[in-house]
N, C-alpha and C. Protein backbone atom coordinates (compact mmCIF):
# COMPACT_ATOMS: atom_id res chain seq x y z
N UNK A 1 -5.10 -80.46 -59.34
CA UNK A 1 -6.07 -81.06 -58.46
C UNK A 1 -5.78 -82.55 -58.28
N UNK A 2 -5.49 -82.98 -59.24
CA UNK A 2 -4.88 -84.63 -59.44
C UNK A 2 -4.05 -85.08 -58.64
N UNK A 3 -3.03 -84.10 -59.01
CA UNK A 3 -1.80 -84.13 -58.01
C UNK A 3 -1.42 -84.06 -56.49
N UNK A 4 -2.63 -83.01 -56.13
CA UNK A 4 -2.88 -82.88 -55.14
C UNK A 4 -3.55 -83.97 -54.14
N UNK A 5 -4.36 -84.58 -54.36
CA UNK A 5 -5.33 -86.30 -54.47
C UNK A 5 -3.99 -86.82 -54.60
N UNK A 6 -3.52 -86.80 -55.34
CA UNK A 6 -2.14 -88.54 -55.22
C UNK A 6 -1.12 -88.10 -53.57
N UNK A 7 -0.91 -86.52 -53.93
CA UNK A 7 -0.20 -86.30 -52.62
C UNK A 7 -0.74 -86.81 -51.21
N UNK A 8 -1.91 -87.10 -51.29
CA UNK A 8 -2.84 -86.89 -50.24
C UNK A 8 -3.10 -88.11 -49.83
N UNK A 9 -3.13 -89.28 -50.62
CA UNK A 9 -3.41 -90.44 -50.85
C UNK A 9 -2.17 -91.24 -50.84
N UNK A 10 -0.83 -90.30 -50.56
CA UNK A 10 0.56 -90.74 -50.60
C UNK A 10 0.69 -90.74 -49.47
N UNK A 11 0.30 -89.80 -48.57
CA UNK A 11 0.70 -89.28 -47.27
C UNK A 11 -0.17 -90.28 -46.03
N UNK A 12 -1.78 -90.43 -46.88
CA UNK A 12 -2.07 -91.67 -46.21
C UNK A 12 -1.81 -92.89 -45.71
N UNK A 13 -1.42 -93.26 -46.79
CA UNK A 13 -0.79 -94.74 -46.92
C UNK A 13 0.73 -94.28 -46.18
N UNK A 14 1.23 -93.32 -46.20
CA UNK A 14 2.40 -93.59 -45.42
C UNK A 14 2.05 -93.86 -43.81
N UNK A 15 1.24 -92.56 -43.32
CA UNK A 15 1.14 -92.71 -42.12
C UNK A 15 0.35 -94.05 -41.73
N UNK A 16 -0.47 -94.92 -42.75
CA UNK A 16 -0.75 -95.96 -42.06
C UNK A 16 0.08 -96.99 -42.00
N UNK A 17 1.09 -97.21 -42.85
CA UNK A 17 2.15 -98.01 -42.99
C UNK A 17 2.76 -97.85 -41.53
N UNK A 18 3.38 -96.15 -41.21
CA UNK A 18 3.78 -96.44 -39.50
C UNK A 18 2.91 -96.47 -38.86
N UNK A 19 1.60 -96.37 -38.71
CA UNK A 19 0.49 -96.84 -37.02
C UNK A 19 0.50 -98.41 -37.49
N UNK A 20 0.48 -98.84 -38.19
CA UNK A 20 0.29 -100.14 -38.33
C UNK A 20 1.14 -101.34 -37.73
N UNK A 21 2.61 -100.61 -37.33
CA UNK A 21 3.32 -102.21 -36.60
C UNK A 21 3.05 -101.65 -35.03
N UNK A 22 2.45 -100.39 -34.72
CA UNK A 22 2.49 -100.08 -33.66
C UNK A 22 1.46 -100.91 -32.98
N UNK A 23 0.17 -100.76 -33.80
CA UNK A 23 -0.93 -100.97 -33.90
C UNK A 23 -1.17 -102.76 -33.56
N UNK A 24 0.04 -103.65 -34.47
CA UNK A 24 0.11 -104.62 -34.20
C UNK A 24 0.82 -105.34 -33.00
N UNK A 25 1.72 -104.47 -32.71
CA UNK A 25 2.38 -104.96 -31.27
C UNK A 25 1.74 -104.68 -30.01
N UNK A 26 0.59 -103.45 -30.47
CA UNK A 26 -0.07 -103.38 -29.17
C UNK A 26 -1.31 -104.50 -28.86
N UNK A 27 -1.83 -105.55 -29.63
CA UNK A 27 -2.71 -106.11 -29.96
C UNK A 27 -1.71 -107.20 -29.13
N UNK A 28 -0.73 -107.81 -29.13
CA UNK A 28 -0.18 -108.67 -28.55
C UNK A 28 0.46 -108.39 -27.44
N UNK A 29 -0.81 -108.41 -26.59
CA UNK A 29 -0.39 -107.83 -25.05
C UNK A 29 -1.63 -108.52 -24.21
N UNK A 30 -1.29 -109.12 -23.00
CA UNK A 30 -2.19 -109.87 -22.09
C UNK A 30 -3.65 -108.77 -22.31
N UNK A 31 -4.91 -108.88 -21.57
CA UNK A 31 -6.48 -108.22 -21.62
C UNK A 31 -6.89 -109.30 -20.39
N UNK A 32 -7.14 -108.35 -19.26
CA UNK A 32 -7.09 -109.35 -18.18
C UNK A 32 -8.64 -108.43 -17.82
N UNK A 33 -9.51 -109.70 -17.62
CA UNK A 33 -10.89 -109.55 -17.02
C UNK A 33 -10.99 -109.95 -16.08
N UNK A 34 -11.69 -109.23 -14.71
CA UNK A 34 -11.65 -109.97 -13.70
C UNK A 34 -13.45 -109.93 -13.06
N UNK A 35 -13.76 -111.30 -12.48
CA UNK A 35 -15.10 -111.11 -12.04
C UNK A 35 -15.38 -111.20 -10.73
N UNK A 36 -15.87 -110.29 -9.93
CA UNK A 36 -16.31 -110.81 -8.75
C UNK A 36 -17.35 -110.89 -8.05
N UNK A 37 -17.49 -111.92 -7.15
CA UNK A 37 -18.95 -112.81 -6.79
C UNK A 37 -18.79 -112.41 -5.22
N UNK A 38 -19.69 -112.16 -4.32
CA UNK A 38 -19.88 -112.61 -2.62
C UNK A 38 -21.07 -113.27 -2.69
N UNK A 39 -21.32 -113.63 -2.09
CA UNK A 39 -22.74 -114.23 -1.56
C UNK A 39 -22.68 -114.52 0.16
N UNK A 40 -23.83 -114.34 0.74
CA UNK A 40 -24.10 -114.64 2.21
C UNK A 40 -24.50 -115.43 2.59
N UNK A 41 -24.15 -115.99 3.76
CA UNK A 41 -24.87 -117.33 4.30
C UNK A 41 -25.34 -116.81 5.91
N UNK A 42 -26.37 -117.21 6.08
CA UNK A 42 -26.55 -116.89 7.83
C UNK A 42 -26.64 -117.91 8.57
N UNK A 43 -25.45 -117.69 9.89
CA UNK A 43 -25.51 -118.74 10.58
C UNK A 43 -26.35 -118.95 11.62
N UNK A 44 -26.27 -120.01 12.78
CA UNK A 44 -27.29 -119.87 13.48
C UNK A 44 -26.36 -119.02 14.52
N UNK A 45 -25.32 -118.75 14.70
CA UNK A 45 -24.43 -118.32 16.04
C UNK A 45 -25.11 -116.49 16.21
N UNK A 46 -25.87 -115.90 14.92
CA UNK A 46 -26.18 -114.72 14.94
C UNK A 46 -25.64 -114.06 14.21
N UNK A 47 -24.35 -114.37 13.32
CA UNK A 47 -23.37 -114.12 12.37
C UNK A 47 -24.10 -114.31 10.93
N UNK A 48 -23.17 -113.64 10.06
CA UNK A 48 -23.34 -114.00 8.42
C UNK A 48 -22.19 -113.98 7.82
N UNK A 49 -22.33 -115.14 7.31
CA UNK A 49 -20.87 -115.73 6.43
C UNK A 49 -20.76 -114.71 4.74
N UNK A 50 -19.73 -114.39 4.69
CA UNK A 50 -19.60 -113.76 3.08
C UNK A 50 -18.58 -114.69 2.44
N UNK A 51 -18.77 -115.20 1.39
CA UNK A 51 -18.02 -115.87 0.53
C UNK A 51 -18.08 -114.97 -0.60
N UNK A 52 -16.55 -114.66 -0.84
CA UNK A 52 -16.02 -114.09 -2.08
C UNK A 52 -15.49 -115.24 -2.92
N UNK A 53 -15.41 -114.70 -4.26
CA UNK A 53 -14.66 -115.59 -5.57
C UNK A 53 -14.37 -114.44 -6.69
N UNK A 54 -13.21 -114.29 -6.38
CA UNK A 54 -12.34 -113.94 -7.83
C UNK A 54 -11.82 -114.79 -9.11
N UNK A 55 -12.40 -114.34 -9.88
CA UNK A 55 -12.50 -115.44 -11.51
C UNK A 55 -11.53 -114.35 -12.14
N UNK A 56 -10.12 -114.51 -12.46
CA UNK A 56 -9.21 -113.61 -13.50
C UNK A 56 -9.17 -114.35 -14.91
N UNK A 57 -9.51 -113.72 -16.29
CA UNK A 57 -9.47 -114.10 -17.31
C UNK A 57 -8.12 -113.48 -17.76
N UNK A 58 -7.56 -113.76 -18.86
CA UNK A 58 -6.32 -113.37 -19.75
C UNK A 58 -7.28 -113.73 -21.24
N UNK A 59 -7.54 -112.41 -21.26
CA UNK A 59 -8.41 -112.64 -23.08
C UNK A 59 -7.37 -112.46 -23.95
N UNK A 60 -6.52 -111.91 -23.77
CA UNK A 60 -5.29 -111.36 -24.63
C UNK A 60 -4.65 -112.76 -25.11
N UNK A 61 -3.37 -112.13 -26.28
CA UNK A 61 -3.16 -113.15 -26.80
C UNK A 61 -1.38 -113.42 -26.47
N UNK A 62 -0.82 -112.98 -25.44
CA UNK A 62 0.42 -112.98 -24.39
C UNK A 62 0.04 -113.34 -22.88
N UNK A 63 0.94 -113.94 -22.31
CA UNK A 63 0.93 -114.34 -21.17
C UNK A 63 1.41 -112.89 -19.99
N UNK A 64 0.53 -112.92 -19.07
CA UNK A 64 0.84 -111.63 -18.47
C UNK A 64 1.94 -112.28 -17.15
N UNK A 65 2.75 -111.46 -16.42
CA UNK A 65 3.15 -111.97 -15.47
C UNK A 65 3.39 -111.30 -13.99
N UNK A 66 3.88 -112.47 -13.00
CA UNK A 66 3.78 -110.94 -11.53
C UNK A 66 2.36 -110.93 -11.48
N UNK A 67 1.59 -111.68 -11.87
CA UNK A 67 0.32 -111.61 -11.59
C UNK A 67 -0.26 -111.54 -10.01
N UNK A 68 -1.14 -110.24 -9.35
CA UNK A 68 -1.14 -110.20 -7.80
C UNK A 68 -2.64 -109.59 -7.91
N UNK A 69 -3.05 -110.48 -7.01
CA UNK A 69 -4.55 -109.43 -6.59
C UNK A 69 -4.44 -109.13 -5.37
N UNK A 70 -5.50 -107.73 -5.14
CA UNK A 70 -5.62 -107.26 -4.03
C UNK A 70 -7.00 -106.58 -3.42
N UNK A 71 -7.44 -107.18 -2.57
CA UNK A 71 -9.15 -107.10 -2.55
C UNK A 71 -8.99 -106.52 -1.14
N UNK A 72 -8.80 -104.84 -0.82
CA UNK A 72 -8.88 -104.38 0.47
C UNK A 72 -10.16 -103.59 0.60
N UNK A 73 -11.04 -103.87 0.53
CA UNK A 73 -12.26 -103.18 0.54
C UNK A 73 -13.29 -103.61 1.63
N UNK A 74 -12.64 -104.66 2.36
CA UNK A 74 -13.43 -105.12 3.13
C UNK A 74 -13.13 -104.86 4.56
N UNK A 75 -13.94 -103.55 5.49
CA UNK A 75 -13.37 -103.18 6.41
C UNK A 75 -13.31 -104.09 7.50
N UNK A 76 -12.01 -103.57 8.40
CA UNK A 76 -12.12 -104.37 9.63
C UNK A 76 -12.44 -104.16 10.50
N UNK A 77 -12.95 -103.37 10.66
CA UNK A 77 -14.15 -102.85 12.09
C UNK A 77 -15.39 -104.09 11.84
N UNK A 78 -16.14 -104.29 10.52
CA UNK A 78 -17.14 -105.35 10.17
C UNK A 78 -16.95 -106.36 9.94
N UNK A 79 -15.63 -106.98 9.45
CA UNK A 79 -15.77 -107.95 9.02
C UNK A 79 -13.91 -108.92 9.78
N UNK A 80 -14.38 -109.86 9.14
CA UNK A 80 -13.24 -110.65 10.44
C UNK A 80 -13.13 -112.01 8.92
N UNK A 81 -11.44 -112.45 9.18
CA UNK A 81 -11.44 -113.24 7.93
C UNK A 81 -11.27 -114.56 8.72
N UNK A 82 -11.99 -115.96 8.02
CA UNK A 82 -12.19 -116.58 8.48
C UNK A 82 -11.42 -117.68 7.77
N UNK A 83 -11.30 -117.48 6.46
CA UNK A 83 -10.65 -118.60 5.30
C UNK A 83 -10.19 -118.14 3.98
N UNK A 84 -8.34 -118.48 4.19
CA UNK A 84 -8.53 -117.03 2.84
C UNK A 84 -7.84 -116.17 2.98
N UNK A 85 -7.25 -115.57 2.33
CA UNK A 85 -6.55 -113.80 2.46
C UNK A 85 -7.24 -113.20 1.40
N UNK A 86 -7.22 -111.96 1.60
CA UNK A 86 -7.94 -110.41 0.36
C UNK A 86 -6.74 -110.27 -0.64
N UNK A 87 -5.45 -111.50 -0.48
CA UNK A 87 -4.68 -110.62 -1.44
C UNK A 87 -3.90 -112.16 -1.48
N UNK A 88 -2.95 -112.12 -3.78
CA UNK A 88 -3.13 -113.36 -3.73
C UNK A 88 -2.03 -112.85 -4.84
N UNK A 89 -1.06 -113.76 -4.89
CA UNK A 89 -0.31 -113.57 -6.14
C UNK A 89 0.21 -114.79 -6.97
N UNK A 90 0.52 -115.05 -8.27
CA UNK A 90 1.05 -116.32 -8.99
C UNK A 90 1.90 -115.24 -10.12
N UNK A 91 2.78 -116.48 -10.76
CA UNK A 91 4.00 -115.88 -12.01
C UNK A 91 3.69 -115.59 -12.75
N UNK A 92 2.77 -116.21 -13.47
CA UNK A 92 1.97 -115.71 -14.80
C UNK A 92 0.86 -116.57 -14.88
N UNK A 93 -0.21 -115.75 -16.30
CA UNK A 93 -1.10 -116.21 -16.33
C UNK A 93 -1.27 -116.20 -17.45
N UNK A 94 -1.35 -117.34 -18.50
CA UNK A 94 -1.05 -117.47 -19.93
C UNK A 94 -2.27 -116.98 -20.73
N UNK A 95 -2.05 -116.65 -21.88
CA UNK A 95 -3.12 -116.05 -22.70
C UNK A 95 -4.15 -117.60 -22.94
N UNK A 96 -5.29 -116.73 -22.52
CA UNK A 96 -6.50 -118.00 -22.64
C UNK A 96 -6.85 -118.57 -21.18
N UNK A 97 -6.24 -118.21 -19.89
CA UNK A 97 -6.09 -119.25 -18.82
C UNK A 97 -6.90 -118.33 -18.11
N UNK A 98 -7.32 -119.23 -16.93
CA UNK A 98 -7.92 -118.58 -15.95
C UNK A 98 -7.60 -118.83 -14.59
N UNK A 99 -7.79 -118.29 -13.73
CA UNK A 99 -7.06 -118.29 -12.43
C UNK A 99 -8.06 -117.78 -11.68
N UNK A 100 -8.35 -118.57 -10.41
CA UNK A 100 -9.31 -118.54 -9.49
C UNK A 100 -8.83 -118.20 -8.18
N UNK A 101 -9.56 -117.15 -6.79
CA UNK A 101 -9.38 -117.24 -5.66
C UNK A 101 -10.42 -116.77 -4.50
N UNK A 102 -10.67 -117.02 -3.76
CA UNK A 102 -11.56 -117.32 -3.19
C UNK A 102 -11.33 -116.96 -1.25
N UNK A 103 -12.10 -116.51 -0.84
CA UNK A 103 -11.71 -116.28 0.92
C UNK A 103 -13.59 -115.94 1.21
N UNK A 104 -13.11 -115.95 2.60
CA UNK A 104 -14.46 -116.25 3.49
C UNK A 104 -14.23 -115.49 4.88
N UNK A 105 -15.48 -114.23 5.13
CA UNK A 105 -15.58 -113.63 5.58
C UNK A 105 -16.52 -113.68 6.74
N UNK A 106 -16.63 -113.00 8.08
CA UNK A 106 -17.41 -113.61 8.96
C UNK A 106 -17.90 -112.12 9.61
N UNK A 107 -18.92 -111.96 10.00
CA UNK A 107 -19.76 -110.28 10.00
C UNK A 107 -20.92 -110.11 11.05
N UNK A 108 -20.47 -109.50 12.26
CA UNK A 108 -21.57 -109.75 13.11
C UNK A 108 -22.09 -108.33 13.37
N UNK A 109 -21.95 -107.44 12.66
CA UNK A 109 -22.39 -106.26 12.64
C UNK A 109 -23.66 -105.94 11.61
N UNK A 110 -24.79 -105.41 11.93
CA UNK A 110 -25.81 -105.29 10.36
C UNK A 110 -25.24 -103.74 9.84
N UNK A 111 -25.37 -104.12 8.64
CA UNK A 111 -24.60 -102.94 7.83
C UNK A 111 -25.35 -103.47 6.30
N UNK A 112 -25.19 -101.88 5.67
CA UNK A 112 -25.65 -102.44 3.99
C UNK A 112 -23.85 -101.72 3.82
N UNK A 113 -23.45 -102.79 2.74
CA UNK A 113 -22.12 -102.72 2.36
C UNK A 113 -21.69 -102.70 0.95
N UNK A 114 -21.44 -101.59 0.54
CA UNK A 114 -21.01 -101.61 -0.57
C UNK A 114 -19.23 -102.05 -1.00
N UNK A 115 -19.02 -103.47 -1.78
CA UNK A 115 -17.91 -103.32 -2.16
C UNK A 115 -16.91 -102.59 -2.81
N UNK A 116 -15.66 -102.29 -2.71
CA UNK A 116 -15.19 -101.96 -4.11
C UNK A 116 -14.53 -102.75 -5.30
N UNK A 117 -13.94 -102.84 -6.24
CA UNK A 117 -13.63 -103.19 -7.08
C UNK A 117 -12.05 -104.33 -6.46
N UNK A 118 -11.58 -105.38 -6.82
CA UNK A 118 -10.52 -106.18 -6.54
C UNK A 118 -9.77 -105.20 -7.86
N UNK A 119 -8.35 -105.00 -7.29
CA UNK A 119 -7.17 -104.30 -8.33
C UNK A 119 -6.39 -105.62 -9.13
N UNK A 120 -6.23 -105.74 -10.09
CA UNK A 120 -5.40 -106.64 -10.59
C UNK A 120 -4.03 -106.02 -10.92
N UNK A 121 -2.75 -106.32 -10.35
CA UNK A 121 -1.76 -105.72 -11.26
C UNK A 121 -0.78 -106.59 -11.87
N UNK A 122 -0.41 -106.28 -13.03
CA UNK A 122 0.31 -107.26 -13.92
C UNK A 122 1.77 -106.87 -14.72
N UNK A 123 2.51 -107.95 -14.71
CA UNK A 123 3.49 -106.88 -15.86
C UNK A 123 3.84 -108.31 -17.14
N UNK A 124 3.88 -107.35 -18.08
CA UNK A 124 4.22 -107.44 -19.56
C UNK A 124 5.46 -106.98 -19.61
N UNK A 125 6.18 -108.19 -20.87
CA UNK A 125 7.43 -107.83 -20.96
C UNK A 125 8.00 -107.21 -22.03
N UNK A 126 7.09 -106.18 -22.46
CA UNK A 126 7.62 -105.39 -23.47
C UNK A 126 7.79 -103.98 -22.38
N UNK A 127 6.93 -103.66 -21.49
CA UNK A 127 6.88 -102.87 -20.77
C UNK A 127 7.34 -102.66 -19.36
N UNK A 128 8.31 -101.77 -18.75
CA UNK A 128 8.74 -101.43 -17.28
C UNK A 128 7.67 -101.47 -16.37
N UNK A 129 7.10 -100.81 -16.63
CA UNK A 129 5.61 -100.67 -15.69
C UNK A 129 4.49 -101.67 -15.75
N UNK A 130 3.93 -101.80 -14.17
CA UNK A 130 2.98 -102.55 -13.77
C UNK A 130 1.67 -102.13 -14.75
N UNK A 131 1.10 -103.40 -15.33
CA UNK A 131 -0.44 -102.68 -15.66
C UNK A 131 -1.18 -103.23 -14.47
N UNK A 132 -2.41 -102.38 -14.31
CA UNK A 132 -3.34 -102.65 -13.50
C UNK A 132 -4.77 -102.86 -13.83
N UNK A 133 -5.87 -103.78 -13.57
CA UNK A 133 -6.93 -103.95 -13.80
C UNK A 133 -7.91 -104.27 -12.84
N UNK A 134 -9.29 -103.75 -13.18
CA UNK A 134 -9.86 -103.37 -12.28
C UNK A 134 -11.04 -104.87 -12.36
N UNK A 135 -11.84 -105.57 -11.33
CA UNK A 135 -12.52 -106.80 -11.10
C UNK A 135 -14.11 -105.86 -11.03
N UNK A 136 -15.06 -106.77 -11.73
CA UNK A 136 -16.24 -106.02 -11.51
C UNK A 136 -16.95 -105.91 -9.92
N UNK A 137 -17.53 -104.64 -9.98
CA UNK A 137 -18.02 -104.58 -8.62
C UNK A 137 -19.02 -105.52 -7.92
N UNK A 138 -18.97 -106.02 -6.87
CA UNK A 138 -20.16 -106.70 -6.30
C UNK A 138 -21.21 -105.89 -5.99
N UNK A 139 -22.43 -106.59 -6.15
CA UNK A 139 -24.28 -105.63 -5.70
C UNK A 139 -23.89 -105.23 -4.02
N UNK A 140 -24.44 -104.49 -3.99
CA UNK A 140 -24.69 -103.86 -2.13
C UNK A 140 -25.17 -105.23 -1.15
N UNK A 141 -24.32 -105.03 -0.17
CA UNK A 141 -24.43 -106.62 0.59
C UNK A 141 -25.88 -105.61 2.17
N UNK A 142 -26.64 -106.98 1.89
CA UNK A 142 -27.28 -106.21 3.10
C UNK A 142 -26.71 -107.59 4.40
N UNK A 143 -25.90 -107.25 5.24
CA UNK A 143 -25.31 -107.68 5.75
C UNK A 143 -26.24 -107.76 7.43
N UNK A 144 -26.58 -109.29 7.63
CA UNK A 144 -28.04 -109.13 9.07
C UNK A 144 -29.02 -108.38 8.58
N UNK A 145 -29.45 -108.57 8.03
CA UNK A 145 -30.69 -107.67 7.25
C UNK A 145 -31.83 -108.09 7.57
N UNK A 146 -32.90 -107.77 8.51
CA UNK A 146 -34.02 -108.32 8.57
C UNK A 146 -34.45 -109.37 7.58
N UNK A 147 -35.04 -110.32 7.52
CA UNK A 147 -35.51 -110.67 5.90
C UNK A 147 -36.57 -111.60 6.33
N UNK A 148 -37.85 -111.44 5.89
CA UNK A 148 -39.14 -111.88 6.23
C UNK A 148 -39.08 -113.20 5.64
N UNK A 149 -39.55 -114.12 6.82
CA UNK A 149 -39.97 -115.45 6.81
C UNK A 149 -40.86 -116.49 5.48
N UNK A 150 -39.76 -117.15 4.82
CA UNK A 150 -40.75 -117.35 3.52
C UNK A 150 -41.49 -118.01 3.70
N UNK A 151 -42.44 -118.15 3.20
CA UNK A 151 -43.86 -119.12 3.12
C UNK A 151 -43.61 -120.50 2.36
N UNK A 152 -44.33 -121.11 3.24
CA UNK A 152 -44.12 -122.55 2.82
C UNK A 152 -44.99 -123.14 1.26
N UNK A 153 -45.82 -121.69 1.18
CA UNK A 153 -46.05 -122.02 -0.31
C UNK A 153 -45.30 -121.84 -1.49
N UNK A 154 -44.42 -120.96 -1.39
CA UNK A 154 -43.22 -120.11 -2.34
C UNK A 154 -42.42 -121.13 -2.29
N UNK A 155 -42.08 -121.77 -1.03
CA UNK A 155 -41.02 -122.91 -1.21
C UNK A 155 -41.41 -123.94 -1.96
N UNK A 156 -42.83 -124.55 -2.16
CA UNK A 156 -43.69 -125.49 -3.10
C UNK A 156 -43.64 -124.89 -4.84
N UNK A 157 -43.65 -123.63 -4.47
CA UNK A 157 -43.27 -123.41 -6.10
C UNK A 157 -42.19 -123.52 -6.75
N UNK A 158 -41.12 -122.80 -6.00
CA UNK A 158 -39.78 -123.01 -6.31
C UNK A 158 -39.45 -124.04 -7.00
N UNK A 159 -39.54 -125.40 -5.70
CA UNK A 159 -39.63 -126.91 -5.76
C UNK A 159 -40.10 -127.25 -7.36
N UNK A 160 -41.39 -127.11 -7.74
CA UNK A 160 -41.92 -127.59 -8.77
C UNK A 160 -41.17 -126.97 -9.88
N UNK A 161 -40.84 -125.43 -9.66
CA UNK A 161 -40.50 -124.70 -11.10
C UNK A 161 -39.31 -125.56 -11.36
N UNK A 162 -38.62 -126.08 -10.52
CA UNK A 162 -37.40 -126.32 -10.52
C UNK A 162 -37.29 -128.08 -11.26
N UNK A 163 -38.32 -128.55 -10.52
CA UNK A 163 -38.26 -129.97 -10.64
C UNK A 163 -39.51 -130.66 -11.52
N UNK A 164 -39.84 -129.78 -11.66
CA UNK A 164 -41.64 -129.94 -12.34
C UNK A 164 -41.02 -130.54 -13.55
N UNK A 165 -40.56 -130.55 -14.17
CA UNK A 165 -40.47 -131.25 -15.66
C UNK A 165 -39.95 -132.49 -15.56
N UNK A 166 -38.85 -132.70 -14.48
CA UNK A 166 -38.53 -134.05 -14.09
C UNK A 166 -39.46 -134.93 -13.67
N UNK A 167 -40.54 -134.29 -12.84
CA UNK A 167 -41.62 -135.36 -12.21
C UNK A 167 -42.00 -135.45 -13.34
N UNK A 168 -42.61 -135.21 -14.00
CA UNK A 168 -44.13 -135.59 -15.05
C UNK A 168 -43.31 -136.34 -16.11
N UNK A 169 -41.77 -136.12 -16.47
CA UNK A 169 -41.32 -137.13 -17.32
C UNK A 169 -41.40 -138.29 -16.50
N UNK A 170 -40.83 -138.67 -15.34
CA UNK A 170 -40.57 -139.91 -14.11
C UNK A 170 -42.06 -140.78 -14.42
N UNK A 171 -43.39 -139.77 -13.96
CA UNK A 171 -44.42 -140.25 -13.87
C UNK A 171 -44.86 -140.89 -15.42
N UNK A 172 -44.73 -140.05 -16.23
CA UNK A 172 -44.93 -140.34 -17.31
C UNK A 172 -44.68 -142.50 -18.19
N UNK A 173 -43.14 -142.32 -17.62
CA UNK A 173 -42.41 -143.52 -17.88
C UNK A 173 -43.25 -144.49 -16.69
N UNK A 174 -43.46 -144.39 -15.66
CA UNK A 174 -43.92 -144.91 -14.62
C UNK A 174 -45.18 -145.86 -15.34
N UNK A 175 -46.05 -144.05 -16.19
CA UNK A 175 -47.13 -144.67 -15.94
C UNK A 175 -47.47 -145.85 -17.38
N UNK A 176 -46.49 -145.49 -18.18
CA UNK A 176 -46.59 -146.14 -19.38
C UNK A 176 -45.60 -147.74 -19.32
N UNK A 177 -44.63 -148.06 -18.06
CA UNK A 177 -44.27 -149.74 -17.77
C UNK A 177 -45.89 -150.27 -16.76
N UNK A 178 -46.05 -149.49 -15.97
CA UNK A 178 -47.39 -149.39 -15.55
C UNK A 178 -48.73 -150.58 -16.75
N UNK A 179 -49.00 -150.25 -17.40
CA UNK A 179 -49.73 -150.71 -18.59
C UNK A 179 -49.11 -151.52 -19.66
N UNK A 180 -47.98 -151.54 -19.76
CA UNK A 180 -47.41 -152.64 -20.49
C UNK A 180 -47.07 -153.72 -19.56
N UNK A 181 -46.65 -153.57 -17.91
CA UNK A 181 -46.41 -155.05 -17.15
C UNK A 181 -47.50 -155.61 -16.82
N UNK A 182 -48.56 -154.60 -16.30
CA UNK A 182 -50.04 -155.39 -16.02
C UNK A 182 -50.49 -156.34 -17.07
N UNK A 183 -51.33 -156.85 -17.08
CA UNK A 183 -52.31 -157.51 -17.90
C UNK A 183 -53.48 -156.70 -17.83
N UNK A 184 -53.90 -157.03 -19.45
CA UNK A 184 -55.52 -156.19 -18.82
C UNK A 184 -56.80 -157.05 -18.29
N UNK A 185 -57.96 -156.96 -17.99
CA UNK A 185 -58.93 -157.54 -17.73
C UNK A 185 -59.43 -158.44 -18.24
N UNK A 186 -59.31 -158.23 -19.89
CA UNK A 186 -59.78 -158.69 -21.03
C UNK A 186 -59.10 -159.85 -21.48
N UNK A 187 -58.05 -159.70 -21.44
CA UNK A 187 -57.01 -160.96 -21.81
C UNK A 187 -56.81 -161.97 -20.66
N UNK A 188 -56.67 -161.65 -19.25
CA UNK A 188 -57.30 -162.64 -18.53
C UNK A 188 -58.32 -162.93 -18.37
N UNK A 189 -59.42 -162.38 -18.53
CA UNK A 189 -61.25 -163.44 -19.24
C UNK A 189 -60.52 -164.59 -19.76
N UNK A 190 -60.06 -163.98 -21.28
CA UNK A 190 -59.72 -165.16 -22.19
C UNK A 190 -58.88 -165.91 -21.96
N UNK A 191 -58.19 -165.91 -21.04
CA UNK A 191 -56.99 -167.37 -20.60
C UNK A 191 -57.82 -167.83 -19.60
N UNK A 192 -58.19 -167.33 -18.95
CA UNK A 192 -59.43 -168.36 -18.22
C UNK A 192 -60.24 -169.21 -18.48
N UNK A 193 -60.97 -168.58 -19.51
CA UNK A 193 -61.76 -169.14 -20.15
C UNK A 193 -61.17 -170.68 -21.18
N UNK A 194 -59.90 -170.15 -22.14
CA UNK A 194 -59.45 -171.20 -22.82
C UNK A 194 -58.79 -172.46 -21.63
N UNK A 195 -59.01 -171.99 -20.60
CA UNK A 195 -58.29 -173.29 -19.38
C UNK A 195 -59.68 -173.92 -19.55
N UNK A 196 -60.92 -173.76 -19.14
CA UNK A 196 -61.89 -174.72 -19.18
C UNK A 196 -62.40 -175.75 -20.14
């Protein structure tokens, strides 16, 4: 039974001895995150502007290279490019670095639009083959979308939520040089008085 336990406990340690440099060389390989942003702007021409931004991370602890994005998800029946290409490439992208790109889209059609994902593809030089990675999806674009007229009270809140702590410190300081530059009432009595 002993014997059997040491065999067993032999055979372990072997097989972890070989997953283990495997294990370690795969750990030293680029980990590429990618994020992506649109946001809309409406113009007055009747149009709506889409601004994209691709944010690529390299979490890994190797430099990846051949680094290329490619953001075709944006059809052309709807949309028309204005600043920018959907597709973008650099040599490498070092472990820890980040790499930014950005284009601007122009949309005179109303549509709700779902993006898809920007492809990242990369190559590592332990490996022949391209890796590929996928950019997070953007929320559903409501693209000319009706959107009801805000109230000029919501805009007063905003304002305050936003700025409310700045005023009342401002006022605060205001009101406290306020009372230290004046004089008070009392102390001019008494210089008056000591003039006579």
């Amino acid at each position: 039974m002993a014997k059997q336990i040491a065999k067993s406990l032999i055979f372990l340690l072997f097989a972890l001895f070989l997953v283990s440099p495997s294990t370690l060389a795969s750990s030293d390989a680029p980990f590429i995150v990618a994020h992506k942003k649109a946001s809309l702007t409406r113009l007055k021409s009747g149009a709506e502007r889409v601004s994209v931004s691709i944010d690529i991370y390299n979490q890994g602890s190797s430099t990846a290279y051949d680094v290329s994005l490619t953001d075709d998800s944006w059809s052309k029946d709807v949309f028309e490019i204005i600043t920018g290409n959907t597709s973008m490439s650099w040599e490498r992208l070092d472990a820890g670095a980040l790499l930014s790109h950005s284009f601007e889209l122009e949309s005179k059609v109303q549509t709700h639009f779902y993006g898809a994902p920007a492809v990242i593809t990369f190559r590592i030089p332990t490996t022949a083959a391209l890796q590929e990675a996928y950019s997070t999806p953007i929320l559903p674009l409501d693209i000319l979308a009706d959107r009801p007229p805000e109230k000029k009270f919501e805009w007063a809140k905003r304002l305050l939520a936003k700025y409310g702590s700045l005023i009342s410190v401002i006022s605060i300081v205001v009101l406290f040089v306020y009372l230290v530059a004046t004089p008070s009432k009392s102390s001019a009595a008494k210089a008056s008085k000591k003039k006579r």
